[in-house]
Protein backbone atom coordinates (compact mmCIF):
# COMPACT_ATOMS: atom_id res chain seq x y z
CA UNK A 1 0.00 0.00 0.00
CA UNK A 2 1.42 3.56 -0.82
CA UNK A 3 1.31 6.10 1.01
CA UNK A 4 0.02 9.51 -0.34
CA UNK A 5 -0.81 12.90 1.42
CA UNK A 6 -3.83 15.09 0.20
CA UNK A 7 -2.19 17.91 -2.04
CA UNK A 8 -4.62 20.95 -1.41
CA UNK A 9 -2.68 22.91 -4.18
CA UNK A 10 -3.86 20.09 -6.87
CA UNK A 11 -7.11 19.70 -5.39
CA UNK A 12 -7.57 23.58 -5.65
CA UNK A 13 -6.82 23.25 -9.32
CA UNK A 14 -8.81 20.26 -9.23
CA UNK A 15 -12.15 22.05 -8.03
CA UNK A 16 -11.48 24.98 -10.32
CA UNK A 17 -11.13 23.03 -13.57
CA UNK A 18 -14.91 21.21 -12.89
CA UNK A 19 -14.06 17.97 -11.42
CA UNK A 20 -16.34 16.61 -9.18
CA UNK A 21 -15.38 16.50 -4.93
CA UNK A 22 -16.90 13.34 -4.12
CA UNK A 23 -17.42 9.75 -6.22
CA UNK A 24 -14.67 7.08 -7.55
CA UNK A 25 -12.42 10.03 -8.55
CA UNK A 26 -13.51 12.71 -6.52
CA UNK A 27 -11.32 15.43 -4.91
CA UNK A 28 -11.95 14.52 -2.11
CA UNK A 29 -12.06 10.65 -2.32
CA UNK A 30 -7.67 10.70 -1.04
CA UNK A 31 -8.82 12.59 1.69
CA UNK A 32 -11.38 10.51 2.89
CA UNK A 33 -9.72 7.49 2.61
CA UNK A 34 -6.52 8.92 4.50
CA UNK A 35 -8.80 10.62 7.48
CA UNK A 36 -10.86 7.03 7.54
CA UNK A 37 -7.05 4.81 7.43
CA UNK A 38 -5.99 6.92 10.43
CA UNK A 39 -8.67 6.82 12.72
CA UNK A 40 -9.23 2.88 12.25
CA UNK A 41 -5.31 2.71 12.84
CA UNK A 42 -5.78 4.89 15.95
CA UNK A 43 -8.67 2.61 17.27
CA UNK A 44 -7.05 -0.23 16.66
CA UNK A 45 -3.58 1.07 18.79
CA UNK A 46 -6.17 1.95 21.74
CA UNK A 47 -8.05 -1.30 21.56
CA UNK A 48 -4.83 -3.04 21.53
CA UNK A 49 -3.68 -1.18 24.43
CA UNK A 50 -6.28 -1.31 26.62
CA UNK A 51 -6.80 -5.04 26.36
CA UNK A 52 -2.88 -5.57 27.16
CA UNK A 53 -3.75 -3.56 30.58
CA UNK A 54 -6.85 -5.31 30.93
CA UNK A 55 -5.29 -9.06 31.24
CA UNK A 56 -2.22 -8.34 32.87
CA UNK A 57 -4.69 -7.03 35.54
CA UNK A 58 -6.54 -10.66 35.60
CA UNK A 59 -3.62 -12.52 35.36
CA UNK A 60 -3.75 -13.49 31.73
CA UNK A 61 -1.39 -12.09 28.80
């Protein structure tokens, strides 16, 4: 998976030029999809942490 950051510069050109902000190929679709990656990532890290606490308190790791 690659990695990309949201370019406001080319999504300002983007807008201006006609194409759409939303859809398959929206403007906004990268920036969606890296807001909605991160916050699943961050869940995941304080699930993952909170369980480790959780079973070292009963006993269990």
């Amino acid at each position: 998976m690659r990695n990309q950051s949201f370019n406001f510069d080319e999504a300002l050109k983007q807008l201006q030029s006609g194409k759409k902000l939303l859809g398959t190929d929206g403007i906004l679709t990268p920036l969606i999809k890296q807001l909605t990656e991160a916050a699943l990532q961050a869940e995941i890290e304080h699930y993952l942490s909170t369980t480790s606490i959780d079973t070292r308190k009963n006993g269990y790791s």
